[in-house]
N, C-alpha and C. Protein backbone atom coordinates (compact mmCIF):
# COMPACT_ATOMS: atom_id res chain seq x y z
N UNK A 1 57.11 121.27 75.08
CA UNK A 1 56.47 120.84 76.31
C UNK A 1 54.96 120.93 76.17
N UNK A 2 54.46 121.73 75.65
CA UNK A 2 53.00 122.31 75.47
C UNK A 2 52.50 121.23 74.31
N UNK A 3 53.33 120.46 73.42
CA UNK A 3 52.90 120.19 72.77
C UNK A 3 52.40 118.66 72.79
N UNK A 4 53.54 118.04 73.81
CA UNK A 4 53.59 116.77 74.63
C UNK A 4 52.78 117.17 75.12
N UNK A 5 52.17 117.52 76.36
CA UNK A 5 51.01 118.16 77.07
C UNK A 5 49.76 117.82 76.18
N UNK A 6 49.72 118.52 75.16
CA UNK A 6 48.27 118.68 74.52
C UNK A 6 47.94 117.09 74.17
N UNK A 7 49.69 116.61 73.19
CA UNK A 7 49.56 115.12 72.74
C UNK A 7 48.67 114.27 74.04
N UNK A 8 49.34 114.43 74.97
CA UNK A 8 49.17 113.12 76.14
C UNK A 8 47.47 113.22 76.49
N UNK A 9 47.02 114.90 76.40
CA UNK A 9 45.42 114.73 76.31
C UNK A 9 44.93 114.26 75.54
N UNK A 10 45.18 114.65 74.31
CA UNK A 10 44.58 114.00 73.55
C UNK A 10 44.33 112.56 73.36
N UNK A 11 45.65 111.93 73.61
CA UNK A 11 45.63 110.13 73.76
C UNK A 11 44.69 109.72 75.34
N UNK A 12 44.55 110.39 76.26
CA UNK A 12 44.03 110.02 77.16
C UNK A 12 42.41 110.33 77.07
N UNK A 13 42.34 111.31 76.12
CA UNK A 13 40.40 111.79 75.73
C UNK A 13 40.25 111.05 74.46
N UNK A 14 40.74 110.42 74.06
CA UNK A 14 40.57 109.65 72.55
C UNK A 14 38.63 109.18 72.82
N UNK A 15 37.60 108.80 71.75
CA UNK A 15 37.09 107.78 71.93
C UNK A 15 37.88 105.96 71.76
N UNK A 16 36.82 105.75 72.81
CA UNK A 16 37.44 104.69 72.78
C UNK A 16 36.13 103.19 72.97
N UNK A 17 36.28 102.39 73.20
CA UNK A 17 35.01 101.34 72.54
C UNK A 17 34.36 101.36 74.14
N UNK A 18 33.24 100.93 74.38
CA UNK A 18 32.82 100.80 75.53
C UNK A 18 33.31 99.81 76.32
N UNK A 19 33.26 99.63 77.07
CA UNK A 19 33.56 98.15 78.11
C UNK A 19 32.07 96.94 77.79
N UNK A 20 32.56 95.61 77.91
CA UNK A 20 31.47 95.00 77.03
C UNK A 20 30.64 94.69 78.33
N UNK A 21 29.41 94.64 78.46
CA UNK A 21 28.45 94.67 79.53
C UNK A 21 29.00 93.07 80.42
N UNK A 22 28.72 93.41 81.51
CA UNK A 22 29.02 91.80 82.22
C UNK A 22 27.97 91.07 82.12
N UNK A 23 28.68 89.41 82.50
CA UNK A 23 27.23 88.51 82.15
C UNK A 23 26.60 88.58 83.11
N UNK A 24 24.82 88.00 83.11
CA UNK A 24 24.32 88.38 83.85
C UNK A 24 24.17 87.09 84.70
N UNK A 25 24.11 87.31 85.92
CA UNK A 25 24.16 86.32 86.98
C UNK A 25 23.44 84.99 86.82
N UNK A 26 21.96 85.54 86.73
CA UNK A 26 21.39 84.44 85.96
C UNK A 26 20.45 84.96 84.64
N UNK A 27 21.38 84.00 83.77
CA UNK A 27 20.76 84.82 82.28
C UNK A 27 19.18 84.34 81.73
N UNK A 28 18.78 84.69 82.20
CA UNK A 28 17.13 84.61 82.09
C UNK A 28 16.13 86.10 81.47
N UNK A 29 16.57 86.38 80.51
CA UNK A 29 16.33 87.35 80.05
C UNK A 29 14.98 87.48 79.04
N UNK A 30 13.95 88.19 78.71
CA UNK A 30 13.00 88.28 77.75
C UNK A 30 13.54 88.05 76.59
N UNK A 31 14.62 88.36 75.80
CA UNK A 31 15.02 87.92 74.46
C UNK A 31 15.52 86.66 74.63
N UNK A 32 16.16 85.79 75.57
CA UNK A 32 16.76 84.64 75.52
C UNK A 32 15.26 83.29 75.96
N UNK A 33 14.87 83.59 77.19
CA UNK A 33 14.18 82.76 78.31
C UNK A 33 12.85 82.10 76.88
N UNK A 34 12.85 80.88 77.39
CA UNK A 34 11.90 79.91 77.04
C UNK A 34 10.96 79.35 77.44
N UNK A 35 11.49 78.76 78.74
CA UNK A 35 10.53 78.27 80.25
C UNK A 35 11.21 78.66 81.16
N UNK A 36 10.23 78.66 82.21
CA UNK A 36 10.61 79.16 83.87
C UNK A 36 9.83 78.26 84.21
N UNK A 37 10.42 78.07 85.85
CA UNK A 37 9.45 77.40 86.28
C UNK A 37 9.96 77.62 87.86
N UNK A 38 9.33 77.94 88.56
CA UNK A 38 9.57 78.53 90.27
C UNK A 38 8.87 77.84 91.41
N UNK A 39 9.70 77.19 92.20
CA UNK A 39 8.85 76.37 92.82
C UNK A 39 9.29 76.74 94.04
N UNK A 40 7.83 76.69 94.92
CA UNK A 40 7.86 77.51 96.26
C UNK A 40 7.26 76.42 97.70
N UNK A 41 7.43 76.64 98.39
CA UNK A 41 6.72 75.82 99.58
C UNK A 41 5.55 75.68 99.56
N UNK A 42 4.91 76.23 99.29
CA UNK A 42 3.15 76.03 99.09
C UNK A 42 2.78 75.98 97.43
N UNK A 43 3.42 76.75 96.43
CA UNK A 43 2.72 76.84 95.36
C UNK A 43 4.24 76.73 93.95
N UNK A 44 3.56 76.48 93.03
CA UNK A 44 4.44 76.22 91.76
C UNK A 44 3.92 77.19 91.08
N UNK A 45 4.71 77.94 90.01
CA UNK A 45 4.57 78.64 88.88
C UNK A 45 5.41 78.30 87.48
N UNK A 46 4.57 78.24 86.46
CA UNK A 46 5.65 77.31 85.33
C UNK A 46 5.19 77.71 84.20
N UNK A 47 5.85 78.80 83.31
CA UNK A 47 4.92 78.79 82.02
C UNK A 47 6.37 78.73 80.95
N UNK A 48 6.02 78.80 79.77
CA UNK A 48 7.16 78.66 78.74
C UNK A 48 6.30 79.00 77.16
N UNK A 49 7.12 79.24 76.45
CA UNK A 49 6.53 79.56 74.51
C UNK A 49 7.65 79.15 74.10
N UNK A 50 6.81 78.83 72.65
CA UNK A 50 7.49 77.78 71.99
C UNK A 50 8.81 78.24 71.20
N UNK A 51 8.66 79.98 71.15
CA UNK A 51 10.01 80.71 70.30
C UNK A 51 9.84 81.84 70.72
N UNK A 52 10.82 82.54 70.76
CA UNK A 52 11.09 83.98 71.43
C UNK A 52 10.07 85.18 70.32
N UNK A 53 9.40 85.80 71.56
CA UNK A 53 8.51 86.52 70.75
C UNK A 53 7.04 86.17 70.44
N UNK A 54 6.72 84.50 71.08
CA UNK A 54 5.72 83.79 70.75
C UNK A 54 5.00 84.10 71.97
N UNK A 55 3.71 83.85 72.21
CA UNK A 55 2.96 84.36 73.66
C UNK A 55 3.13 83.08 74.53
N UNK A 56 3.17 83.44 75.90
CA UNK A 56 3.62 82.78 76.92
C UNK A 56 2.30 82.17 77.42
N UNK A 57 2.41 80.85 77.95
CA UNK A 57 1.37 80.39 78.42
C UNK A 57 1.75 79.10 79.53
N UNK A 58 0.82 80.08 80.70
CA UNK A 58 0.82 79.17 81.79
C UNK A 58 0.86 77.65 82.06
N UNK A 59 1.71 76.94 82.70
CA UNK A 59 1.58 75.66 82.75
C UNK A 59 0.95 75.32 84.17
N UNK A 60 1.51 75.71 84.88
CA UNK A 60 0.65 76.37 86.28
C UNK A 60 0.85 76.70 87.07
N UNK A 61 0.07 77.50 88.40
CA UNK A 61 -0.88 76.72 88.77
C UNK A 61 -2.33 75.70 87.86
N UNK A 62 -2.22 76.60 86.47
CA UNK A 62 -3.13 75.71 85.80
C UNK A 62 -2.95 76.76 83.81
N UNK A 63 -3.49 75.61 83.17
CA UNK A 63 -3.09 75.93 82.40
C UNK A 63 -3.86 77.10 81.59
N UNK A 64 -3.59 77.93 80.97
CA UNK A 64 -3.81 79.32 80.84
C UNK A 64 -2.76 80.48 79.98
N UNK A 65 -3.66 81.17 79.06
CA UNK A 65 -2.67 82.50 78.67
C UNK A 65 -1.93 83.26 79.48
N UNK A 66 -0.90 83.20 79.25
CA UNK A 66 -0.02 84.14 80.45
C UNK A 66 0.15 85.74 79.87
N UNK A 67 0.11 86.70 80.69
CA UNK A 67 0.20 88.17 80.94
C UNK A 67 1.43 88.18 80.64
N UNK A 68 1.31 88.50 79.27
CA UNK A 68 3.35 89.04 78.57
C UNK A 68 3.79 89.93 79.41
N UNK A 69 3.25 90.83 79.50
CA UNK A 69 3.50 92.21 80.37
C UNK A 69 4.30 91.51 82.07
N UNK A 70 3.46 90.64 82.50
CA UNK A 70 3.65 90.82 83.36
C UNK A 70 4.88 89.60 83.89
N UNK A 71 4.78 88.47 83.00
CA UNK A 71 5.68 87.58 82.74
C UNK A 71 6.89 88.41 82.10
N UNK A 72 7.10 89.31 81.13
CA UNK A 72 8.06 90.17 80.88
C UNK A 72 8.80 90.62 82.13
N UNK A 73 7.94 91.63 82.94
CA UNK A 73 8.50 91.85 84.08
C UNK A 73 8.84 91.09 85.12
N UNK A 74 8.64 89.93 85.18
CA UNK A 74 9.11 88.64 86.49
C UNK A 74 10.08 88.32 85.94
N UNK A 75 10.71 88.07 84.27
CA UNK A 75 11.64 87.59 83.54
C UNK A 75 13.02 88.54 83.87
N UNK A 76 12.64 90.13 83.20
CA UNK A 76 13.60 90.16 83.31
C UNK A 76 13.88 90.95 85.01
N UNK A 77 13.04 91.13 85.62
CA UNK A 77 13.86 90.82 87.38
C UNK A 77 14.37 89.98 87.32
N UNK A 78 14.59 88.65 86.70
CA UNK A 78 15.11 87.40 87.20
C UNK A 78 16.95 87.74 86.69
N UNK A 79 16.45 88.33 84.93
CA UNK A 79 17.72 88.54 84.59
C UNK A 79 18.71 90.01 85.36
N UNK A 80 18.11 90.43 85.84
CA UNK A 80 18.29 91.80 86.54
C UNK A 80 19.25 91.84 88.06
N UNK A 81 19.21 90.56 88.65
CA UNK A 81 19.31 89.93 89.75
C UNK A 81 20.47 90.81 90.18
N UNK A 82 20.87 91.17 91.14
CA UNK A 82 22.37 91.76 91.36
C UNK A 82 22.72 90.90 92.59
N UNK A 83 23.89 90.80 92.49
CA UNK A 83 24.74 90.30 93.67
C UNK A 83 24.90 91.04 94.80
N UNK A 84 24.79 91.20 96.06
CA UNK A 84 25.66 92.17 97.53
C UNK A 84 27.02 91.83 97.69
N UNK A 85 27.27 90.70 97.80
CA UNK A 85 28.11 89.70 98.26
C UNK A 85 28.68 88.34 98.03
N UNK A 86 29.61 87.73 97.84
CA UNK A 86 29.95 86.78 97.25
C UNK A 86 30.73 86.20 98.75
N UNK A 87 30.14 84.63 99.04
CA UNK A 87 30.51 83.90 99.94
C UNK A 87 31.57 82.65 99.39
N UNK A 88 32.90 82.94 99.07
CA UNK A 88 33.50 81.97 98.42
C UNK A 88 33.66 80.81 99.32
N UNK A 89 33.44 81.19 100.13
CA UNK A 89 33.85 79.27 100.95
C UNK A 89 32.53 79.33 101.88
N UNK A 90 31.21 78.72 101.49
CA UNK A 90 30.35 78.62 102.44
C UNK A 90 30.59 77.77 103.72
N UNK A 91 29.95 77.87 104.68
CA UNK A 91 29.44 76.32 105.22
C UNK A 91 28.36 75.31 104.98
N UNK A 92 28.19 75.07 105.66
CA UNK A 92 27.39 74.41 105.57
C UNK A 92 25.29 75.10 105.16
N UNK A 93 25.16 74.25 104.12
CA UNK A 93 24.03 74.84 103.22
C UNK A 93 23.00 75.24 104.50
N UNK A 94 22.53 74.77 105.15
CA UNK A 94 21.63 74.67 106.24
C UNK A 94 21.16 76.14 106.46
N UNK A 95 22.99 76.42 106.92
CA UNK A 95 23.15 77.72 107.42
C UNK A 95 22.60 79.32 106.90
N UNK A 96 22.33 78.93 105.36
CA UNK A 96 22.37 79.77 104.85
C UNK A 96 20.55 79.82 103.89
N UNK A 97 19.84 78.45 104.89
CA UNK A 97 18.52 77.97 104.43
C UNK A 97 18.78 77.48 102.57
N UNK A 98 20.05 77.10 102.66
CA UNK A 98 19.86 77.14 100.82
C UNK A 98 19.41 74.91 101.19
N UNK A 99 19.64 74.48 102.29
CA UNK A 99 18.94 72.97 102.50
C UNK A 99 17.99 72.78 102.34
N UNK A 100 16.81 73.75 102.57
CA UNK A 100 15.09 73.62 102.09
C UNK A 100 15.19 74.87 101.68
N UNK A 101 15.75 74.94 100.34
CA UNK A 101 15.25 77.00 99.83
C UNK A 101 13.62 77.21 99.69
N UNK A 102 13.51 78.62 100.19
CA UNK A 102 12.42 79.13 99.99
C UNK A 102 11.72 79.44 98.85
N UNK A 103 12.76 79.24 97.71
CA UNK A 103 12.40 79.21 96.04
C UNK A 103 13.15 78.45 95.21
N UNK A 104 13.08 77.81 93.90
CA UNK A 104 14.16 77.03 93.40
C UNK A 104 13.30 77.75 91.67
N UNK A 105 14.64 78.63 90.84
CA UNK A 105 14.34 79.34 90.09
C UNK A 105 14.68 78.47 88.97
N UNK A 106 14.13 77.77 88.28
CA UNK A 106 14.74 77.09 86.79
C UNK A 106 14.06 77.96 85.54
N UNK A 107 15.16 78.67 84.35
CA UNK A 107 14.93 79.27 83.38
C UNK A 107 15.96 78.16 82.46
N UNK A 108 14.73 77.71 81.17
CA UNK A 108 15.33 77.20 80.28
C UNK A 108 15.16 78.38 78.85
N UNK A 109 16.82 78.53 78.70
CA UNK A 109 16.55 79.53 77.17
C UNK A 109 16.98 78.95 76.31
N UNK A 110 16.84 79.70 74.71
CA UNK A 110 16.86 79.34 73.46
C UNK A 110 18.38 78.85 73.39
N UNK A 111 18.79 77.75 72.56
CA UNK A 111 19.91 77.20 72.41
C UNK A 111 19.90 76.04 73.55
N UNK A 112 18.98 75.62 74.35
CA UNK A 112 19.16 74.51 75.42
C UNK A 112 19.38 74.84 76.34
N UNK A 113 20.33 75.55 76.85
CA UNK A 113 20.60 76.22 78.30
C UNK A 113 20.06 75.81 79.11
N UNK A 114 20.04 75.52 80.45
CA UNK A 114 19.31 75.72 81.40
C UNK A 114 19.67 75.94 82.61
N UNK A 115 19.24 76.83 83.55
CA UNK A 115 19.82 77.61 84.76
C UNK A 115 19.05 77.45 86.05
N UNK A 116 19.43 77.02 86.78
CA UNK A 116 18.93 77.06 88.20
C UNK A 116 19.16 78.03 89.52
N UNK A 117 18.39 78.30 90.19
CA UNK A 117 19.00 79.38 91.25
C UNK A 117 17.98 78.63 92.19
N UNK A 118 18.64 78.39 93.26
CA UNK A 118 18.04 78.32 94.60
C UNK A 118 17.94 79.74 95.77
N UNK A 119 16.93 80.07 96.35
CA UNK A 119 17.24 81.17 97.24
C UNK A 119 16.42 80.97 98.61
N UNK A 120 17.80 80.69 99.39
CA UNK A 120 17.19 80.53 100.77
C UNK A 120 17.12 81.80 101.56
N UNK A 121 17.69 81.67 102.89
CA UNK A 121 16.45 82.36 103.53
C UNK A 121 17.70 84.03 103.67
N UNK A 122 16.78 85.13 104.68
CA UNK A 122 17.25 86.00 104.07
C UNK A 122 18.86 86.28 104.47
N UNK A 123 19.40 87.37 104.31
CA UNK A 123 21.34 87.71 104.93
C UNK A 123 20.98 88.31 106.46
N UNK A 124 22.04 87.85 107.01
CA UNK A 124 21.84 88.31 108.22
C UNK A 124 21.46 89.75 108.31
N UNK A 125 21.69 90.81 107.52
CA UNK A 125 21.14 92.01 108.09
C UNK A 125 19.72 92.22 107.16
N UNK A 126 19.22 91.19 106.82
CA UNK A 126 17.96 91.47 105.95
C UNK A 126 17.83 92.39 104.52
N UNK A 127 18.76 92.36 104.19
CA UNK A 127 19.58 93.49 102.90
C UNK A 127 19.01 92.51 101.31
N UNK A 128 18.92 91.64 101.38
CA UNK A 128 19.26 90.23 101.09
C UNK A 128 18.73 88.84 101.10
N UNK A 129 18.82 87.94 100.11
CA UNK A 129 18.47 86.69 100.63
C UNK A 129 19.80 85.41 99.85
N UNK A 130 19.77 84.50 100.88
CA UNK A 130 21.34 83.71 100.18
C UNK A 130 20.93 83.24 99.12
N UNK A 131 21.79 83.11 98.09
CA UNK A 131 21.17 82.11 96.88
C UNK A 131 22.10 81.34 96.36
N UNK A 132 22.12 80.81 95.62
CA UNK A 132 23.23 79.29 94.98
C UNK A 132 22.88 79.37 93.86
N UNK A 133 23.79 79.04 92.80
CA UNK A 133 23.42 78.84 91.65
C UNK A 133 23.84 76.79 91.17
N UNK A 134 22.81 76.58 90.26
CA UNK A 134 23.87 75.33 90.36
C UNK A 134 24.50 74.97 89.58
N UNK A 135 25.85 74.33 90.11
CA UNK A 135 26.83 74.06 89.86
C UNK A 135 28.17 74.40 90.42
N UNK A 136 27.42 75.84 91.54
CA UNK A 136 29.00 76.87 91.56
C UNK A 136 28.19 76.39 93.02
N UNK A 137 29.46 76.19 94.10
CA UNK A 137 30.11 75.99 95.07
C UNK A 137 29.44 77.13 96.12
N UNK A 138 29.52 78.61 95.61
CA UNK A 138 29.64 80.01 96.22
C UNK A 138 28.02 80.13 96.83
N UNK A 139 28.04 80.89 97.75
CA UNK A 139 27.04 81.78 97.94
C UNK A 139 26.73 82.91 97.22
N UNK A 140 25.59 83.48 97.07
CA UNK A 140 25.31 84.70 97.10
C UNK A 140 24.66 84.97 97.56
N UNK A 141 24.74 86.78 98.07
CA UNK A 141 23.83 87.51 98.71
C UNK A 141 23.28 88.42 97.36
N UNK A 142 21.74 88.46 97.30
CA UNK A 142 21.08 89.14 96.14
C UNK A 142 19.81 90.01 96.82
N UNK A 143 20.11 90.85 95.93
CA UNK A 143 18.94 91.67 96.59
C UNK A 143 17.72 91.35 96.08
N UNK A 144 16.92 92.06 97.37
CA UNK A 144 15.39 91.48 98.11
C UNK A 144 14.38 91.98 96.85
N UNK A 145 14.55 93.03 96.42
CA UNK A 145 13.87 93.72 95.51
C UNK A 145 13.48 92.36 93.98
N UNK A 146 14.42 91.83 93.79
CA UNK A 146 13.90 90.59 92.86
C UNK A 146 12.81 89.60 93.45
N UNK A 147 13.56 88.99 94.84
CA UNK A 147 13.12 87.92 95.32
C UNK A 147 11.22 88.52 95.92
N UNK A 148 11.14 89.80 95.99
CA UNK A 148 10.26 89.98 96.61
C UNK A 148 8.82 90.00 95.13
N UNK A 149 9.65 90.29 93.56
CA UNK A 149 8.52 90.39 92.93
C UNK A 149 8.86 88.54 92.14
N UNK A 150 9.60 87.52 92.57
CA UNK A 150 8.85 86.04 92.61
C UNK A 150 8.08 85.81 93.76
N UNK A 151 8.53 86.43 94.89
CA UNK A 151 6.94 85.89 95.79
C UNK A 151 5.68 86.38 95.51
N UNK A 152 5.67 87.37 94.62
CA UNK A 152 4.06 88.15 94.52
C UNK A 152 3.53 87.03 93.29
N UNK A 153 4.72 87.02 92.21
CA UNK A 153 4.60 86.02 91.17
C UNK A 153 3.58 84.55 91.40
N UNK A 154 4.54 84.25 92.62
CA UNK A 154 3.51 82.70 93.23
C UNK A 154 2.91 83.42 93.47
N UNK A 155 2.75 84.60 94.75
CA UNK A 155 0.63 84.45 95.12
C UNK A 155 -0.49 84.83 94.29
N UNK A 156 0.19 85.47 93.12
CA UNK A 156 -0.61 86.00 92.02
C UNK A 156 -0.12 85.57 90.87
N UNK A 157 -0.46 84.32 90.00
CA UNK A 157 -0.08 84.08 88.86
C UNK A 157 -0.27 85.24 87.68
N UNK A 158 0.80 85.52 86.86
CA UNK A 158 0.61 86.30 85.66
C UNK A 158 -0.09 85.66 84.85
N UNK A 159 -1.59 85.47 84.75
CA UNK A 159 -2.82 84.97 84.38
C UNK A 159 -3.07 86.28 83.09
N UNK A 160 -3.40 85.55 82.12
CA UNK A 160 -4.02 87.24 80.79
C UNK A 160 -4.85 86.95 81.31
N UNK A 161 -5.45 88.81 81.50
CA UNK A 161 -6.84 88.99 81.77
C UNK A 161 -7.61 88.83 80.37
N UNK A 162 -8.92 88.55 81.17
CA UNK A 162 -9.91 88.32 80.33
C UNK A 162 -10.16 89.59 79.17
N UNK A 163 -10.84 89.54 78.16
CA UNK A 163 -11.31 90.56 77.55
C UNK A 163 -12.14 90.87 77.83
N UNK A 164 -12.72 92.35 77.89
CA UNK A 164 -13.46 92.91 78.46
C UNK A 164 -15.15 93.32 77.59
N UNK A 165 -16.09 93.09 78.02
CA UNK A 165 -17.39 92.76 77.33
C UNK A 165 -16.74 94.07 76.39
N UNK A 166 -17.75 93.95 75.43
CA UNK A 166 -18.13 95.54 74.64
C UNK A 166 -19.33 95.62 74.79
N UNK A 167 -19.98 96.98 74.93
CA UNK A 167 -21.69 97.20 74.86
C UNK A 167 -22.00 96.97 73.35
């Protein structure tokens, strides 16, 4: 009995392989992403490099070295995105502001890919803003914490700063 016992722990504490990470909602990631390009009610943001690892450069608001650092970090928020909620049978788009979205997210990555996210306006308890991906039918509810660092994105382009004099 003791020995069944010990067996059955042992098979139940085994190592065992990890679970393989899930895909990411929208795969727009710093090792994959090529171009972005985010287009907003008042302003556009659009930069892209020519190979992963190559420096990024603004297309615009105008054309310009783009802030890896900081294009890094708008990238992978984008890939970072989490879901709240999944709306399998919407209504009508209107409803959910995805008819005039407040952003329309296009990331083209290496291998051709290319991904779109629309994100209208926010979830009813403000947790949130709806978004669509295209092609898929569904809603989503995604949290604000992404959507809030593409709006800083438009009002402040990730512009490289200048270099700084030397005496």
């Amino acid at each position: 009995m003791v020995l069944a016992a010990l067996g059955g722990y042992a098979y139940q504490t085994r190592n065992r392989p990890a679970p393989a990470p899930a895909p990411a909602f929208f795969p727009c990631g710093t090792l994959t992403a090529l171009a972005v390009r985010i287009e907003g009610p008042q302003r556009t943001l659009e930069f892209e490099r020519p190979a992963q690892g190559a420096d990024w450069q603004l297309l615009q608001p105008q054309r310009v070295a783009g802030d890896a650092a900081e294009i890094g970090y708008l990238v992978n928020a984008l890939d970072a995105l989490k879901v709240q909620n999944t709306i399998r049978a919407p209504g009508d788009a209107a409803g959910y502001g995805l008819d005039h979205p407040r952003e329309t997210v296009t990331c083209r990555v290496k291998g051709g890919s290319s991904y779109t996210l629309a994100i209208g306006s926010q979830s009813f308890d403000s947790s949130g803003y709806y978004a669509q991906k295209s092609g898929d039918s569904r809603v989503y509810v995604i949290s604000s914490v992404e959507v809030d660092q593409v709006d800083r994105s438009l009002a402040t382009p990730p512009v490289k700063p200048a270099p700084s004099p030397t005496p």
